[in-house]
C-alpha atoms as a PDB file:
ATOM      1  CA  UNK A   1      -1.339  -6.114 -33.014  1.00  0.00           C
ATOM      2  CA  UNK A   2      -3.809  -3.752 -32.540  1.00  0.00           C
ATOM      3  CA  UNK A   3      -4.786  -1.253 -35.440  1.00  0.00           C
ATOM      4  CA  UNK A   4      -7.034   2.231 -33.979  1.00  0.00           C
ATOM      5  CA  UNK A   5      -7.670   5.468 -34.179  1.00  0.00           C
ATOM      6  CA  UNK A   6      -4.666   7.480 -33.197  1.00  0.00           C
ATOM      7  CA  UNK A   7      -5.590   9.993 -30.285  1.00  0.00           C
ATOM      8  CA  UNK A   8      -3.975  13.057 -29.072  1.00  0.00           C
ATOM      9  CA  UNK A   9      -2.413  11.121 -26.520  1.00  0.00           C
ATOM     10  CA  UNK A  10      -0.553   9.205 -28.975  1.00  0.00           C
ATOM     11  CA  UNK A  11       1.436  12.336 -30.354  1.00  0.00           C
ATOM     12  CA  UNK A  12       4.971  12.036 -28.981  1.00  0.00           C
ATOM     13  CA  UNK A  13       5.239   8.269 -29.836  1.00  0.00           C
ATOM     14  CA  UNK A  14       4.033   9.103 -33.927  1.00  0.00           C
ATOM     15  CA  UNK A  15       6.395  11.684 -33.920  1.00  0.00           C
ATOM     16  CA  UNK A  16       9.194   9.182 -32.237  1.00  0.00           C
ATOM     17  CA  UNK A  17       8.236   6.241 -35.090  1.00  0.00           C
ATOM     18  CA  UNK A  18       7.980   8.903 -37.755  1.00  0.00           C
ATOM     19  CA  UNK A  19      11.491   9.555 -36.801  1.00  0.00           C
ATOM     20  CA  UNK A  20      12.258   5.895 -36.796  1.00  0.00           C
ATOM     21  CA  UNK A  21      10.924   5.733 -40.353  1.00  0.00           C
ATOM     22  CA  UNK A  22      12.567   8.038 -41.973  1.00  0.00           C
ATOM     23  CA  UNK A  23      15.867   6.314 -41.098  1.00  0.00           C
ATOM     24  CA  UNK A  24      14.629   2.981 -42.527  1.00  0.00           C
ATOM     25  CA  UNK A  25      12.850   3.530 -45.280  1.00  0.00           C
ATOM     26  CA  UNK A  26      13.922   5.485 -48.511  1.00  0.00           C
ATOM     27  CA  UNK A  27      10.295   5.765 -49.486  1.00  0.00           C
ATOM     28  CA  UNK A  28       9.051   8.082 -47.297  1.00  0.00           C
ATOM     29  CA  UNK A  29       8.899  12.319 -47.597  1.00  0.00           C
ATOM     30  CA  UNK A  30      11.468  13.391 -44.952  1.00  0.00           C
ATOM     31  CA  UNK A  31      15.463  12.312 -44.981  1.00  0.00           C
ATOM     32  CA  UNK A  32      16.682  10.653 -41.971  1.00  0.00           C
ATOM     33  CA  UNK A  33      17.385  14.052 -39.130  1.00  0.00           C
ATOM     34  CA  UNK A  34      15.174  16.364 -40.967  1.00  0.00           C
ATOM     35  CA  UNK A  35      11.779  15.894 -39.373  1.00  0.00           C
ATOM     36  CA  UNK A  36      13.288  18.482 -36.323  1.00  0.00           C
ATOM     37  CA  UNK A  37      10.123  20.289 -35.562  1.00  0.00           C
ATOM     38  CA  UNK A  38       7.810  18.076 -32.569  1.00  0.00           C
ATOM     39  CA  UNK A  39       5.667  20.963 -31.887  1.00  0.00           C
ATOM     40  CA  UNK A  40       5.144  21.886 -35.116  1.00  0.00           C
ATOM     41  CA  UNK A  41       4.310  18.294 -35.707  1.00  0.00           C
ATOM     42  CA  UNK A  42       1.571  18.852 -32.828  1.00  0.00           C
ATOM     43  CA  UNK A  43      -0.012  21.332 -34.156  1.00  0.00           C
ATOM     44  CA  UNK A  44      -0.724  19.681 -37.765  1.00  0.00           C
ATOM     45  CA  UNK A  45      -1.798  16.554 -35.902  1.00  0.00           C
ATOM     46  CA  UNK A  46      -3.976  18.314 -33.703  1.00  0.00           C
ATOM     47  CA  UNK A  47      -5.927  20.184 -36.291  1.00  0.00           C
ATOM     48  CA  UNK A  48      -6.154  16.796 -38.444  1.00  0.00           C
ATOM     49  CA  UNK A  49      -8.016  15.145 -35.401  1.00  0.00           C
ATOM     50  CA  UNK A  50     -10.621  18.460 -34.996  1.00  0.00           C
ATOM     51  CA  UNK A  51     -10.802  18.675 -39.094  1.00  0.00           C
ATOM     52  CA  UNK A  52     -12.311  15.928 -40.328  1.00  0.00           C
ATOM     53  CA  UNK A  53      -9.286  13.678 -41.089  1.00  0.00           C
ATOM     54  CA  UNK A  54      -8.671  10.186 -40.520  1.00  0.00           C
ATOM     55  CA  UNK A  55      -5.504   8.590 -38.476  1.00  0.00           C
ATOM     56  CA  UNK A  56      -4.877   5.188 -37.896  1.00  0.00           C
ATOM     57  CA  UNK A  57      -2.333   3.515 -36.123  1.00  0.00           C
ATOM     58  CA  UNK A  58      -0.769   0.028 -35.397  1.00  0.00           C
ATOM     59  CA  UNK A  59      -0.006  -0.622 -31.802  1.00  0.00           C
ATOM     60  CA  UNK A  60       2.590  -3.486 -31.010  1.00  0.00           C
ATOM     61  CA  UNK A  61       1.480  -5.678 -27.942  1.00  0.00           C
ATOM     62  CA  UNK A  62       3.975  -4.004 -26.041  1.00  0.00           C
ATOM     63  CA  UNK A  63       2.651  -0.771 -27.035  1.00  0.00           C
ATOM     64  CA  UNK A  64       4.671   0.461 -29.585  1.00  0.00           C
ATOM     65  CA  UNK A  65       3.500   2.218 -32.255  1.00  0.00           C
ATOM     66  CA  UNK A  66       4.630   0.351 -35.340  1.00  0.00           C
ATOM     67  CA  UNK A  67       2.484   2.038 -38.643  1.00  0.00           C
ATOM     68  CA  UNK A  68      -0.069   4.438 -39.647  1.00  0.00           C
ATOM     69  CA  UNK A  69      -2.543   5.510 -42.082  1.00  0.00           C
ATOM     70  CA  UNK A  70      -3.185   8.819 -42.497  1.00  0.00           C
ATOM     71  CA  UNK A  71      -6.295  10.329 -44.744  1.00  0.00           C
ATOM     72  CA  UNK A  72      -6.318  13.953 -45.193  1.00  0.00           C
ATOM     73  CA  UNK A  73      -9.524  14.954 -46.274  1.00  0.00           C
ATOM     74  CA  UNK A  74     -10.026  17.650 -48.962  1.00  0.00           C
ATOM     75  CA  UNK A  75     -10.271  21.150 -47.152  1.00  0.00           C
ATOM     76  CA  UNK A  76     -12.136  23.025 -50.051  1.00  0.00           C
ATOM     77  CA  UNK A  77     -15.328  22.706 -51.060  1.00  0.00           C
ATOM     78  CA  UNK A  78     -14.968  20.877 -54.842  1.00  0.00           C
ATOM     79  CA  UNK A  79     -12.396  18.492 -53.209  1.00  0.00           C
ATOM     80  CA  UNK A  80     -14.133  17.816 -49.686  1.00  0.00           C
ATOM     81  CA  UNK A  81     -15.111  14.527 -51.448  1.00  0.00           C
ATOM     82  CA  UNK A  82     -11.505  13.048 -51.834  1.00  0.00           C
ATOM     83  CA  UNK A  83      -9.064  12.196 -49.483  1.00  0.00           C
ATOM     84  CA  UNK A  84      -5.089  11.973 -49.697  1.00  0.00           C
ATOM     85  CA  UNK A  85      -3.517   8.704 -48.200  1.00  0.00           C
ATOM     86  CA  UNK A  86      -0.124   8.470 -46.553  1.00  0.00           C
ATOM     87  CA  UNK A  87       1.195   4.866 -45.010  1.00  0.00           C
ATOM     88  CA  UNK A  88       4.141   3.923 -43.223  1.00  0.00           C
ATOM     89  CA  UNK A  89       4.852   0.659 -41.612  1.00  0.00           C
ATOM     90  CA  UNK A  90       7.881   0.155 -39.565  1.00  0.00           C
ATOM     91  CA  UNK A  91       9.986  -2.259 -41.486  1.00  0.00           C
ATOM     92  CA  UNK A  92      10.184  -5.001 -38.607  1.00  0.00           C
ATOM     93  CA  UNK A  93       6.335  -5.290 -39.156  1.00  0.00           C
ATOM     94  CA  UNK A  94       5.433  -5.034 -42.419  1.00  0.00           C
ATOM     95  CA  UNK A  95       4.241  -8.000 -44.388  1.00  0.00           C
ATOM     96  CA  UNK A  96       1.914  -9.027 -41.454  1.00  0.00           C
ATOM     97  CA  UNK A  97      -1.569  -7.820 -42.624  1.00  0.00           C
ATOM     98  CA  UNK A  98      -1.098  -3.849 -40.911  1.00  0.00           C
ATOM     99  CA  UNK A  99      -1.827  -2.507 -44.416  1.00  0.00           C
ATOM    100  CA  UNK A 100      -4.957  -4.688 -45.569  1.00  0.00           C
ATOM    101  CA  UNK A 101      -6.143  -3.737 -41.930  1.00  0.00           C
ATOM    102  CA  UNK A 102      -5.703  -0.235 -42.457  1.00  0.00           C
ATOM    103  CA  UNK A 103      -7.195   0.023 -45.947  1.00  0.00           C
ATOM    104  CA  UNK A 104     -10.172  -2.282 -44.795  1.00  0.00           C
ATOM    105  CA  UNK A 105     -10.736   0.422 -42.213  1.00  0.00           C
ATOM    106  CA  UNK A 106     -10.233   3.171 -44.547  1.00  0.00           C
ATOM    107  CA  UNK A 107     -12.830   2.119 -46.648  1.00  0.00           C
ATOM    108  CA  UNK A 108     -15.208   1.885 -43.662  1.00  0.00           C
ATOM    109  CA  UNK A 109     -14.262   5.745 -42.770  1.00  0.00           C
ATOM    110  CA  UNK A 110     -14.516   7.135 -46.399  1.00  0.00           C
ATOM    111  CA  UNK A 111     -18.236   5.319 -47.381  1.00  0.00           C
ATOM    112  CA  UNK A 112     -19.325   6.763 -43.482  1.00  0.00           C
ATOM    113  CA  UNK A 113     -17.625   9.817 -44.241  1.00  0.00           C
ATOM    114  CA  UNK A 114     -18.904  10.581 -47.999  1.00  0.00           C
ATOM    115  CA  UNK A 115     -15.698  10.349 -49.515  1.00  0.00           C
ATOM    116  CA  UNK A 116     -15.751   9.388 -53.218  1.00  0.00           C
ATOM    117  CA  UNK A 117     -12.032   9.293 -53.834  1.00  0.00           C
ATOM    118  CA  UNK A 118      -8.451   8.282 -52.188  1.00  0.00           C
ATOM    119  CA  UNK A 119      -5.992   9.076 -53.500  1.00  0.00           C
ATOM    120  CA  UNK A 120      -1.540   8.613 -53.229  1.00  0.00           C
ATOM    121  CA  UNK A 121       1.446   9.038 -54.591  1.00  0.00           C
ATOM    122  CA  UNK A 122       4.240   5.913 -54.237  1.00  0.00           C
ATOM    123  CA  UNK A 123       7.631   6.120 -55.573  1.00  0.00           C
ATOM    124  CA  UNK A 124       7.834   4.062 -58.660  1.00  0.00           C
ATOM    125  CA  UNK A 125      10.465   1.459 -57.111  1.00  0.00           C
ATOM    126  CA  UNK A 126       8.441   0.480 -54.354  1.00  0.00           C
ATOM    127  CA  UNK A 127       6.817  -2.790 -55.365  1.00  0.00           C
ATOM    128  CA  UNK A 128       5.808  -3.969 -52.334  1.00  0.00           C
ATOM    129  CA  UNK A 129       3.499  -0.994 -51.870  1.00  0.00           C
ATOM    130  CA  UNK A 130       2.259  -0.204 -54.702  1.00  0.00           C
ATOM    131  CA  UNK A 131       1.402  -4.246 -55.107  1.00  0.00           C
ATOM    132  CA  UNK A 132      -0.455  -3.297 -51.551  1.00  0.00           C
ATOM    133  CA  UNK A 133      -2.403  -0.249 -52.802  1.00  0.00           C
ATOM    134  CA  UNK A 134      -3.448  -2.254 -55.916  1.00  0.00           C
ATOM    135  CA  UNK A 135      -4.561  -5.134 -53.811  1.00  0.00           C
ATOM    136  CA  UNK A 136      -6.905  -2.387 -51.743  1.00  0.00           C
ATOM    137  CA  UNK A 137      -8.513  -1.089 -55.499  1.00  0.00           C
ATOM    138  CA  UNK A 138      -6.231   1.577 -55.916  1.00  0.00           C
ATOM    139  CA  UNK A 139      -5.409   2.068 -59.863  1.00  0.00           C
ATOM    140  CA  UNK A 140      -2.270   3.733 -61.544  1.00  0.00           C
ATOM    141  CA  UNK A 141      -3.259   7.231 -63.048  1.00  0.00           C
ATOM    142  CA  UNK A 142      -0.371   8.527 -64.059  1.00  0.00           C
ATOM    143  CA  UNK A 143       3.528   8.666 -63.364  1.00  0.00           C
ATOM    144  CA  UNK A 144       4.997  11.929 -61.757  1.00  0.00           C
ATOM    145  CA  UNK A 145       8.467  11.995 -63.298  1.00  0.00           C
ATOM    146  CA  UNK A 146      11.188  13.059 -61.450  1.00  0.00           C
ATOM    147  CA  UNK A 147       8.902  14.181 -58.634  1.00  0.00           C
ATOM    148  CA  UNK A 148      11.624  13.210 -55.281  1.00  0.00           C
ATOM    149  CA  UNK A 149      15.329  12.758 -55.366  1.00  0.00           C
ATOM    150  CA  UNK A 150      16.472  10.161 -53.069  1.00  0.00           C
ATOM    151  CA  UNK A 151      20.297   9.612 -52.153  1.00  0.00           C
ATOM    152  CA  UNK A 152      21.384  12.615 -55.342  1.00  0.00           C
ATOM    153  CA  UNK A 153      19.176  10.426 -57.784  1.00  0.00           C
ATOM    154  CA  UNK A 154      15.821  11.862 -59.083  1.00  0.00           C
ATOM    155  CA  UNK A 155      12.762   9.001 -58.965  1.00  0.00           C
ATOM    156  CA  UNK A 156       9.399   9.127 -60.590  1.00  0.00           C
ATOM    157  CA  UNK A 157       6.137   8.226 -58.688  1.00  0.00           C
ATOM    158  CA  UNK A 158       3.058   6.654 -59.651  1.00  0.00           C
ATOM    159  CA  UNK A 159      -0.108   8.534 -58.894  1.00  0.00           C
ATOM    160  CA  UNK A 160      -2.978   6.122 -57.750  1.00  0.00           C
ATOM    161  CA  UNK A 161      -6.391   6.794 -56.809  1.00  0.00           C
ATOM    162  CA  UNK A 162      -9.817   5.042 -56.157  1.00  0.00           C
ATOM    163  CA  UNK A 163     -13.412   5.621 -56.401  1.00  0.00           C
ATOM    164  CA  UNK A 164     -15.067   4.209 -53.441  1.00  0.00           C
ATOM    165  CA  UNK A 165     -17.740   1.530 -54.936  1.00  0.00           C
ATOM    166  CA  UNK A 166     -16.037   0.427 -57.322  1.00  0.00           C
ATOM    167  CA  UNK A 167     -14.803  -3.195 -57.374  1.00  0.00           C
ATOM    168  CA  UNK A 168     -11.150  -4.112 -57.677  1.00  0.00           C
ATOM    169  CA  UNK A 169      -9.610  -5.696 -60.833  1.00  0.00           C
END
């Protein structure tokens, strides 16, 4: 397994595993069919890699990619200092150290980067994430109630964030 920075290159296949992901997970924005826009897709990427944002992704030794990490980076001035963190891992590969790799690197990124705070939003029934994002330092700040309905039923999310420098619990 190989975890890197995603390239412009790499831009059909994430589109083709974000696809892939949405049909296996129920924790992730989009419904299975509804991401339906590539170039649109594209575009965002491409102005993510020339703005200052971070993209990581998990290669398979076959060359699949299996996961990402993606840190947007605050576009205004008072929030140019945070960062907003999205993570998918195909489900075939999680549980096999992708998302301590990615976090160890994000940490790297964000103190290089001047970054003070991450921050993410995980839907309150997924344990096995938000048991991940705790592990990396992250810290429940609040619940968003009702914030996504999945399958007609409306979940709450737990807002994390964390300060970079400051030790885990």
């Amino acid at each position: 397994m190989t975890i890197r920075e995603l390239t412009e290159k790499d831009i059909p296949a994430f589109y083709h595993m974000m696809c892939l992901l949405d049909e296996e997970t129920e924790y992730m924005m989009y419904e299975p069919g509804e991401r339906r826009d590539p170039e649109g897709f594209r575009t965002r990427v491409l102005e993510a890699l020339s703005g200052g944002d971070f993209l990581l992704a998990a290669e398979s030794k076959n060359g699949e990619l299996v996961g990402f990490l993606w840190a947007e980076r605050g576009k205004m001035n008072r929030i140019r200092h945070t960062a907003y963190i999205v993570v998918g891992i195909r489900e075939s590969y999680r549980h096999r150290g992708i998302g301590t790799a990615f976090f160890r690197q994000l940490d790297e990124w964000a103190a290089a980067s001047g970054i003070v705070r991450l921050e993410l939003t995980v839907e309150c029934p997924n344990g096995s994430a938000k048991a991940l994002y705790e592990k990396n330092g992250f810290r429940v700040e609040g619940i968003r109630p009702k914030a996504m309905k999945v399958n007609g039923s409306l979940i709450d999310e737990y807002y994390m964030g964390k300060i970079i420098g400051e030790p885990a619990e």
